[in-house]
Structures are given as structure tokens and as C-alpha cells.
Protein backbone atom coordinates (compact mmCIF):
# COMPACT_ATOMS: atom_id res chain seq x y z
CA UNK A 1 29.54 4.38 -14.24
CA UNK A 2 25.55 3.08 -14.47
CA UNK A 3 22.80 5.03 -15.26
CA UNK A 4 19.33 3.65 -15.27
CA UNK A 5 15.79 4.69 -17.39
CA UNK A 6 12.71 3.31 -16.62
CA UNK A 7 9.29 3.94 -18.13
CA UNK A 8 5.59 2.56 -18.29
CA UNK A 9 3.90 2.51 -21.29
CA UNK A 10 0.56 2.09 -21.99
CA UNK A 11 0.67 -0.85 -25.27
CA UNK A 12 1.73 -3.94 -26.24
CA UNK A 13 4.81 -5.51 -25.26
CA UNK A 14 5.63 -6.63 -29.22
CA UNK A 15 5.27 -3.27 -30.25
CA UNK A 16 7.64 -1.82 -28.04
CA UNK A 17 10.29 -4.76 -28.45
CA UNK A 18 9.48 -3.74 -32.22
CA UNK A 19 10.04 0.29 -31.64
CA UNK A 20 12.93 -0.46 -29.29
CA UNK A 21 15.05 -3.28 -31.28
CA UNK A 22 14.36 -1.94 -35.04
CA UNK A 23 17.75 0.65 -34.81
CA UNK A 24 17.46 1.24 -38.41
CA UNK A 25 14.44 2.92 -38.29
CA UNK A 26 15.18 4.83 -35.29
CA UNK A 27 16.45 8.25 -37.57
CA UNK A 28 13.04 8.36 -38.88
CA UNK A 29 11.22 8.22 -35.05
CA UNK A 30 13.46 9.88 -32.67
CA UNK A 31 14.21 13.08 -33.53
CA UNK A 32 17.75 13.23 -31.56
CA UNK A 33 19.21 10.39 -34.08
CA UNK A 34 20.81 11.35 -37.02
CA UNK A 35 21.82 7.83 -38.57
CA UNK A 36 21.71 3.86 -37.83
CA UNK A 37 23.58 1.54 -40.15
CA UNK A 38 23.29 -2.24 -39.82
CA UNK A 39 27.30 -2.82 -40.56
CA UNK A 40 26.85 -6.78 -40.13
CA UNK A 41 23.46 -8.06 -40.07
CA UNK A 42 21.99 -11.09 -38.55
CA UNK A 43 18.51 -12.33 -36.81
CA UNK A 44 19.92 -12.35 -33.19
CA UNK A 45 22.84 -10.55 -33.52
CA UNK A 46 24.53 -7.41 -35.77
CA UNK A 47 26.79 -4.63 -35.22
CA UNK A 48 25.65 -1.30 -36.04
CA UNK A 49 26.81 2.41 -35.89
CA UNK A 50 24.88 5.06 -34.57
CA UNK A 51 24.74 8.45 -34.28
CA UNK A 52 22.53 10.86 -32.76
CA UNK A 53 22.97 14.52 -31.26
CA UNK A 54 22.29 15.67 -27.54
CA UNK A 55 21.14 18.89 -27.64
CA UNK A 56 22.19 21.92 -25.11
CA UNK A 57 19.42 24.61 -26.56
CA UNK A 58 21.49 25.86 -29.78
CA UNK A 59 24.55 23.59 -29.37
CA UNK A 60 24.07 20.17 -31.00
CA UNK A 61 26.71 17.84 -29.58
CA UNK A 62 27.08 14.26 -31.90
CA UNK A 63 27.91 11.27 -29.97
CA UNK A 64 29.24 8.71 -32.77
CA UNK A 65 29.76 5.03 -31.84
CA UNK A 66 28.97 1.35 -32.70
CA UNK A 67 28.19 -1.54 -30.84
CA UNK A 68 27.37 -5.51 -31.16
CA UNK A 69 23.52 -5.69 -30.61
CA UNK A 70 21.71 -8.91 -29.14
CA UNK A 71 18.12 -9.53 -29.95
CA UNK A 72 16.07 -11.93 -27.35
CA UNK A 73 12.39 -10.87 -27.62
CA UNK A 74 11.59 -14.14 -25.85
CA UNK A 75 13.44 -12.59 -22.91
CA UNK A 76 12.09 -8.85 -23.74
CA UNK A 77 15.75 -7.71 -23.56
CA UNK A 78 17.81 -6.49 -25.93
CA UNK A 79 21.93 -5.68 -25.15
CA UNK A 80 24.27 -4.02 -26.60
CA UNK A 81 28.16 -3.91 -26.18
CA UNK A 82 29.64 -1.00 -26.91
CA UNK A 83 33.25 -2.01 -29.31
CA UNK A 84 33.87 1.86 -30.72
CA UNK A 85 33.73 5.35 -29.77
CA UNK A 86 33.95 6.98 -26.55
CA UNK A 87 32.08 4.50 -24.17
CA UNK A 88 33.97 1.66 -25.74
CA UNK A 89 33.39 -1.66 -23.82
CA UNK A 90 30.15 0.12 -22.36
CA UNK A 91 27.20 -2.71 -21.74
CA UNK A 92 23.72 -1.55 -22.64
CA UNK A 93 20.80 -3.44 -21.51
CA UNK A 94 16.91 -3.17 -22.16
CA UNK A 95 14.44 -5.14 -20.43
CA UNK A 96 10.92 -5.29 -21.15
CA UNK A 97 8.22 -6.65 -18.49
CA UNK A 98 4.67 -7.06 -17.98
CA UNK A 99 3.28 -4.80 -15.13
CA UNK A 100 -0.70 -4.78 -14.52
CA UNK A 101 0.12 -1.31 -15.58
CA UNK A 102 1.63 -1.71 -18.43
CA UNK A 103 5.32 -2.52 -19.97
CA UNK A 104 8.08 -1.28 -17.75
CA UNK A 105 10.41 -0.35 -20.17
CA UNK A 106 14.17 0.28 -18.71
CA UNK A 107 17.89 1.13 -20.44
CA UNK A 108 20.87 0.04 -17.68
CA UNK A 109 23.88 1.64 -18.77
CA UNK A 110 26.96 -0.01 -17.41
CA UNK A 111 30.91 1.15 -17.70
CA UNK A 112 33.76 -0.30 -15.66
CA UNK A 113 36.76 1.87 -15.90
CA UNK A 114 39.33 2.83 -13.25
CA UNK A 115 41.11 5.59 -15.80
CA UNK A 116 40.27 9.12 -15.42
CA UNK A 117 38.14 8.54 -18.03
CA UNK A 118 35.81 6.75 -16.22
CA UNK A 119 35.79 8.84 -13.42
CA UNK A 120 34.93 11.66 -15.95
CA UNK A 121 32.04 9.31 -17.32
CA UNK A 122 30.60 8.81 -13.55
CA UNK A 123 30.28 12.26 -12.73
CA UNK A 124 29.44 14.38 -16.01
CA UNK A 125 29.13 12.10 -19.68
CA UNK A 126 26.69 9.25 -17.89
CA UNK A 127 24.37 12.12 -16.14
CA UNK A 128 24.50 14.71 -18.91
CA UNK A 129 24.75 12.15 -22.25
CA UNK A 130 23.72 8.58 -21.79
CA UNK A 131 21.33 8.90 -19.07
CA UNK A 132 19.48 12.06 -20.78
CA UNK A 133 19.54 10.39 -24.13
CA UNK A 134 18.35 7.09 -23.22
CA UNK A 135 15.43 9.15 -21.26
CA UNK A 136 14.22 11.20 -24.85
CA UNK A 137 14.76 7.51 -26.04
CA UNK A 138 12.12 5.97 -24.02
CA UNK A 139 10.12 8.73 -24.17
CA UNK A 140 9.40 9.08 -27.49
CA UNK A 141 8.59 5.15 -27.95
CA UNK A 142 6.36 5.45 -24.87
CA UNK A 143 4.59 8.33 -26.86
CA UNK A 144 4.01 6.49 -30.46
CA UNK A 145 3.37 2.94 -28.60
CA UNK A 146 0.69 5.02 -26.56
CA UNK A 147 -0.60 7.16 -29.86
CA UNK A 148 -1.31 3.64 -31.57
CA UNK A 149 -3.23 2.63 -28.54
CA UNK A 150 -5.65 5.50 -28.71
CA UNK A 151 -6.11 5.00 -32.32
């Protein structure tokens, strides 16, 4: 299973490594997460749990899991390896590049099973979950980076 986001924003490439890599804070941004805990911190590295809700009009599902996140803002990327919860061993990447319009911003979700599982994730969870998650995701960073702009 692999989805893929992309977006252009209109800002600076530190502030949307900053918006994208700062987890913590993202319960107090994005409206769909409900929590971030740093479980084992570090500059480069740390695990963290997350939750946040995908919403089907009145039904709020959660999706609960935690994952090892790398930190290169060097490279503009930031990954993510999924070790709990449903999408366990599920690779998460972010890259961040200069464009002469702006930073293209992309998630590439990544899940190699062969169980019916995975099957399950290919054809309905990646679609429906991860890909329309990650897409509210980089939509609402592309909307404060670009509000800080105009100000």
C-alpha cells in the first residue's frame, strides 16, 4: 500500500520543517489531532504516540498509533516508522524542496504486507485514512505557513 500528498506552499522552507516536525504541538494546530506525546525524546530521533480522529460527518473514527520519528532538516525530510497500532511497520516520509514556486511539501506513505490485511489497507484504510489525513495535514500547515506570509 502507498499513498502520496503533495502541496505548494507559499513561505519559508524553516517554517514549514518547523510546522511539520514539531508533533507536540500539532493538537493545538490541526484540528483532526487529539494528542502527541514525545514517549522518548531526542534531537534527531524520538518515538512518539499520536492520535487524531478522521471524521465521516458525525462519526469521529480515532486512529491511535506510535512511531520512531527521524529529524533531518538539512535534508528537508522527516520519516517516521510506524512500531504500534494498526499500520505497524508502515514507513512515513516527508520531503521538503525548493520550487521557484514555493516549497513542495509531500507525505509518501509506504506498507508492505502480503496478509489480508494489507490487501484491506491497499484498497480502503490507505485511500479513506492515511491518504485523507495526511491531505487535512498538509493543508492546514500550507494555510498558517501562508497566513504568516501575508502578515
Amino acid at each position: 500500500m502507498q499513498t502520496h500528498n503533495s502541496v505548494v506552499i507559499d513561505g519559508d522552507l524553516d517554517s514549514v520543517y518547523n510546522y511539520a516536525s514539531q508533533v507536540e504541538k500539532w493538537p493545538q494546530i490541526l484540528p483532526h489531532y487529539r494528542r502527541v506525546d514525545i514517549l522518548e525524546p531526542g534531537a534527531r530521533e524520538r518515538l512518539v504516540s499520536m492520535h487524531c480522529i478522521r471524521a465521516f460527518g458525525p462519526i469521529h473514527w480515532p486512529c491511535k498509533w506510535r512511531a520512531k520519528q527521524n529529524l533531518s532538516p538539512e535534508d528537508g525530510r522527516i520519516l517516521f516508522s510506524h512500531v504500534s497500532g494498526p499500520a505497524k511497520g508502515m514507513k512515513v516520509e516527508w520531503k521538503l524542496n525548493r520550487t521557484p514556486k514555493g516549497i513542495e511539501t509531500s507525505i509518501h506513505h509506504d506498507l508492505q504486507s502480503k496478509t489480508p490485511w494489507g490487501r484491506l489497507y491497499a484498497g480502503f484504510i490507505g485511500p479513506v485514512f492515511i491518504q485523507a489525513i495526511a491531505g487535512q495535514t498538509l493543508n492546514r500547515i500550507k494555510a498558517l505557513v501562508e497566513s504568516e506570509v501575508k502578515e
